[in-house]
PDB file of N, CA and C in Angstrom:
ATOM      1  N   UNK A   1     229.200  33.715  88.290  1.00  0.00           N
ATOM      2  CA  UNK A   1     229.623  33.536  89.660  1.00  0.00           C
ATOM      3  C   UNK A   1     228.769  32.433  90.291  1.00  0.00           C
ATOM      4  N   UNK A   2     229.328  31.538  90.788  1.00  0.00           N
ATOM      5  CA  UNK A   2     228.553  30.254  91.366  1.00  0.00           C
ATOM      6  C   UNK A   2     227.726  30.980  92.536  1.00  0.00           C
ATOM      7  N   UNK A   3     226.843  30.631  93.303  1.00  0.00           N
ATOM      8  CA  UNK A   3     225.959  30.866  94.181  1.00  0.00           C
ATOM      9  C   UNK A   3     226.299  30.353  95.529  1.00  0.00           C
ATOM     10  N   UNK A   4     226.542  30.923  96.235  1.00  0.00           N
ATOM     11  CA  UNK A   4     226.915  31.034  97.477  1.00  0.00           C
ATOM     12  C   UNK A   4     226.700  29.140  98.138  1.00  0.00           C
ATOM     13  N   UNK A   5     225.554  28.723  97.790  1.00  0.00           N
ATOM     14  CA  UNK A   5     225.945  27.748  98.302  1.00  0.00           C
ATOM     15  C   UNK A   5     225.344  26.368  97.596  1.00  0.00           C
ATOM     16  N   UNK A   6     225.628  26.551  95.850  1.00  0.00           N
ATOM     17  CA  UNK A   6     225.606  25.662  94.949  1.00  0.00           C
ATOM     18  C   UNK A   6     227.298  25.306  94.527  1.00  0.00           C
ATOM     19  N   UNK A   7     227.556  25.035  93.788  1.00  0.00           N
ATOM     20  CA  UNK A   7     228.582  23.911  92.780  1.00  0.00           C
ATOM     21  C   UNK A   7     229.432  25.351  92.995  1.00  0.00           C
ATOM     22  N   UNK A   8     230.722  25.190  93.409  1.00  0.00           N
ATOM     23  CA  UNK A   8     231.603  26.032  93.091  1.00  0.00           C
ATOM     24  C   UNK A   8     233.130  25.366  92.582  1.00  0.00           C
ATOM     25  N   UNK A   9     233.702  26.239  91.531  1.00  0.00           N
ATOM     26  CA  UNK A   9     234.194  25.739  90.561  1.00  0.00           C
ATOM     27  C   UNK A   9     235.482  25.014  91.011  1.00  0.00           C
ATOM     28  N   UNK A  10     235.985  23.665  90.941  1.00  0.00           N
ATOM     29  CA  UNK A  10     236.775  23.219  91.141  1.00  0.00           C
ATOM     30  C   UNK A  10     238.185  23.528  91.290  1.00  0.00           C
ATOM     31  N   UNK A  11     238.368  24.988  90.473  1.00  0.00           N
ATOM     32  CA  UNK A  11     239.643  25.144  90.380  1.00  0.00           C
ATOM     33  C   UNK A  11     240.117  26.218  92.007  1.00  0.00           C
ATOM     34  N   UNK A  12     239.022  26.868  92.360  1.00  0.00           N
ATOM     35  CA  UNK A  12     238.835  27.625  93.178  1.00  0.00           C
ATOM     36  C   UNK A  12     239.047  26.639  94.432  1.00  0.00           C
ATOM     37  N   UNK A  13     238.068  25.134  94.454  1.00  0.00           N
ATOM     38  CA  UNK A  13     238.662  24.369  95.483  1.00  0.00           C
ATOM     39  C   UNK A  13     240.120  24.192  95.636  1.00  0.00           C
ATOM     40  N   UNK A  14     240.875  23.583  94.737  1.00  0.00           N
ATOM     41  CA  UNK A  14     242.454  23.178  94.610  1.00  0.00           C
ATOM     42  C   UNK A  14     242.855  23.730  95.092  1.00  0.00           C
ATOM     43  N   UNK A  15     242.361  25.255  94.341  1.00  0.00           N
ATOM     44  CA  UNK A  15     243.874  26.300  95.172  1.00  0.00           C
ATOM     45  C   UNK A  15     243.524  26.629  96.376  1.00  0.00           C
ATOM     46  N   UNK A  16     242.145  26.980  97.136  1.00  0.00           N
ATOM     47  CA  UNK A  16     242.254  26.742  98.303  1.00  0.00           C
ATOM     48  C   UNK A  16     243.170  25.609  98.833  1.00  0.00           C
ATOM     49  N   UNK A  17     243.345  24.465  98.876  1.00  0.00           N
ATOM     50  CA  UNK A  17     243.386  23.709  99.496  1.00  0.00           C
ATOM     51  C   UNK A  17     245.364  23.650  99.756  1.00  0.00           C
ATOM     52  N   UNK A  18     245.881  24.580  97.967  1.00  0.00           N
ATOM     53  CA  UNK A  18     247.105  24.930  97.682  1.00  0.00           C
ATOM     54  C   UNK A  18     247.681  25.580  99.195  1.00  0.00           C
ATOM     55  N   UNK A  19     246.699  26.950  99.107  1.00  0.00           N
ATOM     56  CA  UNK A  19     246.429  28.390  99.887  1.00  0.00           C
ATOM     57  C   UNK A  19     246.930  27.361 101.197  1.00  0.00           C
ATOM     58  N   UNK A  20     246.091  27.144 102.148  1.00  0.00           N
ATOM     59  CA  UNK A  20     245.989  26.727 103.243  1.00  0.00           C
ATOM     60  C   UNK A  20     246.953  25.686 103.628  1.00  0.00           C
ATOM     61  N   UNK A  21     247.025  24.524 103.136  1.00  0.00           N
ATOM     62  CA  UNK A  21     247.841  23.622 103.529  1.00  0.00           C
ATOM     63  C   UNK A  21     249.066  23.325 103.264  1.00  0.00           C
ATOM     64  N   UNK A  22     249.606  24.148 102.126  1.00  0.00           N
ATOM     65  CA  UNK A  22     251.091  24.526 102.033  1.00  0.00           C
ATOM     66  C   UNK A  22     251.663  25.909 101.760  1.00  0.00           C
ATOM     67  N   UNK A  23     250.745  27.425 101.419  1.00  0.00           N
ATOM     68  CA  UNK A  23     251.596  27.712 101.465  1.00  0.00           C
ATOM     69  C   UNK A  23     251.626  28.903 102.976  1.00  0.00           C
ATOM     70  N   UNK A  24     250.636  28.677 103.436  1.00  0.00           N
ATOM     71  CA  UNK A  24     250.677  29.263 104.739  1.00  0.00           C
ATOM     72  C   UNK A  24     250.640  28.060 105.844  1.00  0.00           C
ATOM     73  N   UNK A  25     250.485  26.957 105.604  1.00  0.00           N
ATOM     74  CA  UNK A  25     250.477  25.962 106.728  1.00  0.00           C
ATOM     75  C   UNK A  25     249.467  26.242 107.787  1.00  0.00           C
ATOM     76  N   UNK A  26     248.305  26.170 107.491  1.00  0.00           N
ATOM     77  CA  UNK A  26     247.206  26.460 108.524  1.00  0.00           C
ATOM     78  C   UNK A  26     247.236  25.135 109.914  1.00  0.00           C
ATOM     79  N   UNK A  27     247.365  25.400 111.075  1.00  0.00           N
ATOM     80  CA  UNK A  27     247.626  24.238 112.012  1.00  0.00           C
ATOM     81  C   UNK A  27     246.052  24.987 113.038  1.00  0.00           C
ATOM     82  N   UNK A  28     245.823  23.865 113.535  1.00  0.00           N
ATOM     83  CA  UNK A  28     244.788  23.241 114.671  1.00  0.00           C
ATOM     84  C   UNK A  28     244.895  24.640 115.526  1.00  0.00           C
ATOM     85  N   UNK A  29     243.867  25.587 115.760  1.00  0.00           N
ATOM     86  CA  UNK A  29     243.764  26.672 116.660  1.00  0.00           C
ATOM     87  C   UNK A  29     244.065  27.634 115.787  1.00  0.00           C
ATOM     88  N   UNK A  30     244.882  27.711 115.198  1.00  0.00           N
ATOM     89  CA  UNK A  30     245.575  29.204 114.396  1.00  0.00           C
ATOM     90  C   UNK A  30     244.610  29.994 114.048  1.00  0.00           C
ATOM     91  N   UNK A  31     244.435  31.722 114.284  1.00  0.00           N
ATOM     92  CA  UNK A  31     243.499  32.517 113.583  1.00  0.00           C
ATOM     93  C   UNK A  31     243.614  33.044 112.305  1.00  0.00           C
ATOM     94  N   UNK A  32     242.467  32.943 111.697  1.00  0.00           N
ATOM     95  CA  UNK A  32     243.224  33.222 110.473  1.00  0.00           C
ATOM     96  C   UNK A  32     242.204  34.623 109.287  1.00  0.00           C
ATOM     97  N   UNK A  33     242.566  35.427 109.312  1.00  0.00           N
ATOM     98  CA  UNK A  33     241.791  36.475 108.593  1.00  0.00           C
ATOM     99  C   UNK A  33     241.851  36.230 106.997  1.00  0.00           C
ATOM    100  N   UNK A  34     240.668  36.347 106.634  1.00  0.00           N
ATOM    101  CA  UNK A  34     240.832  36.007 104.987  1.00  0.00           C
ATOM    102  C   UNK A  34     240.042  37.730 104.775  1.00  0.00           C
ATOM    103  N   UNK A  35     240.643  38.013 104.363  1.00  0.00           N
ATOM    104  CA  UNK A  35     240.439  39.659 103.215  1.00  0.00           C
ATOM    105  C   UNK A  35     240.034  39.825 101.859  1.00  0.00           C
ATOM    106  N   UNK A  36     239.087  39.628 101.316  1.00  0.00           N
ATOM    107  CA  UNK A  36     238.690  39.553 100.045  1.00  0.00           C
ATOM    108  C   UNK A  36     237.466  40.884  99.703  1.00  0.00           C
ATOM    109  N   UNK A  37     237.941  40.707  97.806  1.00  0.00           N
ATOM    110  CA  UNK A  37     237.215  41.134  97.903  1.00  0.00           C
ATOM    111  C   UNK A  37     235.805  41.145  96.783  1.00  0.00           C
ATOM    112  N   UNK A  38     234.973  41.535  95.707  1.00  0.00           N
ATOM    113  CA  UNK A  38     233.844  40.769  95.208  1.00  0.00           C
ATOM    114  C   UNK A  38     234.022  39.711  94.116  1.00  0.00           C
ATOM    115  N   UNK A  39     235.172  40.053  93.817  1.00  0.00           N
ATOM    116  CA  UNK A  39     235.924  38.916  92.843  1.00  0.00           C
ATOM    117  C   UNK A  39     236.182  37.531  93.300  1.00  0.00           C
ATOM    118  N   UNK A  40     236.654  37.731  94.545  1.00  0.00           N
ATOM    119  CA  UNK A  40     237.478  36.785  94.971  1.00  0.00           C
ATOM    120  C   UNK A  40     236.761  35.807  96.282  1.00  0.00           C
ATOM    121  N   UNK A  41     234.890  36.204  96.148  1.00  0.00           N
ATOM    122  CA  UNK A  41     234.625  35.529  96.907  1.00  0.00           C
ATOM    123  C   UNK A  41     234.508  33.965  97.173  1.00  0.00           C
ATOM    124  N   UNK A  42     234.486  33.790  95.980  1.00  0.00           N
ATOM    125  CA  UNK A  42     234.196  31.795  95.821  1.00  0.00           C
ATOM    126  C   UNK A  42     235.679  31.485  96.594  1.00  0.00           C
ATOM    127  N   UNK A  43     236.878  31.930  96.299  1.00  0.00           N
ATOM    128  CA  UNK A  43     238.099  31.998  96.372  1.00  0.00           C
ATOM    129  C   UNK A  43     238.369  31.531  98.213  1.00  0.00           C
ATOM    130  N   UNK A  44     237.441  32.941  98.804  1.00  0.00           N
ATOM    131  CA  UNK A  44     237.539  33.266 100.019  1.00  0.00           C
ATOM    132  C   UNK A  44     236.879  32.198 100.635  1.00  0.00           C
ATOM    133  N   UNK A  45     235.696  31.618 100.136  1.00  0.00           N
ATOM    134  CA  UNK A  45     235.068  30.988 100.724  1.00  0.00           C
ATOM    135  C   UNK A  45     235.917  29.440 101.039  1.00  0.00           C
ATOM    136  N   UNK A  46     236.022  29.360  99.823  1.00  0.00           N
ATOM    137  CA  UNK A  46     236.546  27.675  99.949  1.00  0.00           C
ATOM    138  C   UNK A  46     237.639  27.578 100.977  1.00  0.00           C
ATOM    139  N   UNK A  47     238.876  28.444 100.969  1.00  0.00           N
ATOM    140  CA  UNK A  47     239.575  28.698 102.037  1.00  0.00           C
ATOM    141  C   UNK A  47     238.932  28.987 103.284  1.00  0.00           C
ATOM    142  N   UNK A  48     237.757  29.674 103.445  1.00  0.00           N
ATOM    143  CA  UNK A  48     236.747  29.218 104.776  1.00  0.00           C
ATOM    144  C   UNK A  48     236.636  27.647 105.027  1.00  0.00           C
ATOM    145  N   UNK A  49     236.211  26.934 104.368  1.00  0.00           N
ATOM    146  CA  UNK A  49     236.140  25.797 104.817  1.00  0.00           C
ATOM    147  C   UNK A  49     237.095  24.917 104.859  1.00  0.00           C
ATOM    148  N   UNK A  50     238.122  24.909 104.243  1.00  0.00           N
ATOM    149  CA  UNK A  50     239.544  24.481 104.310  1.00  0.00           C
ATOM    150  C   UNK A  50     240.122  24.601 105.231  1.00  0.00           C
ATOM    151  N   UNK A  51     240.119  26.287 105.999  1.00  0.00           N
ATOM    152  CA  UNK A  51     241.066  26.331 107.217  1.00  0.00           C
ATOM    153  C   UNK A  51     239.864  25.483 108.507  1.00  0.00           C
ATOM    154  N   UNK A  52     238.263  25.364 108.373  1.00  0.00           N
ATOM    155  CA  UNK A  52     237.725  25.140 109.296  1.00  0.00           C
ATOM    156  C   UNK A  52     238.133  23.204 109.306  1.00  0.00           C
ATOM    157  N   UNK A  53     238.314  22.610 108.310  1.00  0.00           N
ATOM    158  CA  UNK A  53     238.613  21.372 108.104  1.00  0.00           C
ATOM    159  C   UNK A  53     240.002  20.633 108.960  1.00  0.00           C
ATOM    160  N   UNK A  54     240.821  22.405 108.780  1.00  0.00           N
ATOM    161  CA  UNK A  54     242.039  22.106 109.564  1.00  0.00           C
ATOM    162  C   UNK A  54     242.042  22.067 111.204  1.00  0.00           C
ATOM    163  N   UNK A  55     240.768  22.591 111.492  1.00  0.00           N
ATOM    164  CA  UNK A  55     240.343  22.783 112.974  1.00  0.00           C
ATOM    165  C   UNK A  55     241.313  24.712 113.250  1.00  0.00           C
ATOM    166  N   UNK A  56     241.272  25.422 112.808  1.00  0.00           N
ATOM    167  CA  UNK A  56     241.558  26.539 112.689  1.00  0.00           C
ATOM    168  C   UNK A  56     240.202  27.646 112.793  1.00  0.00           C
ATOM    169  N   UNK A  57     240.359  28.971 112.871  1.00  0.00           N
ATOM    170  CA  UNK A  57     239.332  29.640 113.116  1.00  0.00           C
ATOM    171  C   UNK A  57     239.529  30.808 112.287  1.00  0.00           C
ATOM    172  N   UNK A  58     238.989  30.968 110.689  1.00  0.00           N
ATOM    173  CA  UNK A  58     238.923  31.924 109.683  1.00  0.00           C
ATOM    174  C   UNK A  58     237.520  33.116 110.354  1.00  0.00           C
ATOM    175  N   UNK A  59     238.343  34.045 109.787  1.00  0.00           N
ATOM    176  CA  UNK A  59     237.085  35.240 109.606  1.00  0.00           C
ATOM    177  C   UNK A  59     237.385  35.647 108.777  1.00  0.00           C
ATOM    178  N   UNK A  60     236.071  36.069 107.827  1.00  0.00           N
ATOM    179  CA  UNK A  60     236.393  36.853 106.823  1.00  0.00           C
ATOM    180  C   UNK A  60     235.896  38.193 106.978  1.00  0.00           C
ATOM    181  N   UNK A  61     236.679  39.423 105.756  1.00  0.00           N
ATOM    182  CA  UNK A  61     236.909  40.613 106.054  1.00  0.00           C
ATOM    183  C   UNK A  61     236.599  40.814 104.668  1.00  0.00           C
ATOM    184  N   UNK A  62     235.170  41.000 104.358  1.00  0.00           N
ATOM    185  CA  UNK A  62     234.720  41.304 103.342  1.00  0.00           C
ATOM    186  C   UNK A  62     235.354  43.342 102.849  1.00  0.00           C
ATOM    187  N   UNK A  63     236.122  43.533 101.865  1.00  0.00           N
ATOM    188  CA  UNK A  63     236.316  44.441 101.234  1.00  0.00           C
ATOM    189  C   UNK A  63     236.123  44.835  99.654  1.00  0.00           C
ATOM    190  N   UNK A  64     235.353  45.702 100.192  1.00  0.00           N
ATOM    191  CA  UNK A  64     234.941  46.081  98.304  1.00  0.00           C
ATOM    192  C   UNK A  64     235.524  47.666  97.600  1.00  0.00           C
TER     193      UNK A  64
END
């Protein structure tokens, strides 16, 4: 598991970027809850910064 805030794995970026900008269409203001859970944190994260890139406002909802 990459480290919270070293090298995280490229493929995890993409599909964030999949996630957010096409298949939910994240737009400027939108709230947006990300639900994850210990698997899926690199996952969660990158989509943190993806929707914040979009000017959007993620929280995450850590579930284990």
């Amino acid at each position: 598991m990459a480290h919270f805030l070293g090298k995280m794995d490229q493929r995890n970026t993409q599909l964030a970027k999949i996630i957010v900008n096409h298949s939910i269409t994240v737009k400027k203001g939108d709230n947006i809850r990300i639900k994850f859970g210990k698997h899926g944190r690199d996952l969660a994260l990158e989509c943190y910064k993806e929707i914040l890139k979009n000017g959007a406002f993620p929280v995450l909802d850590y579930d284990d």
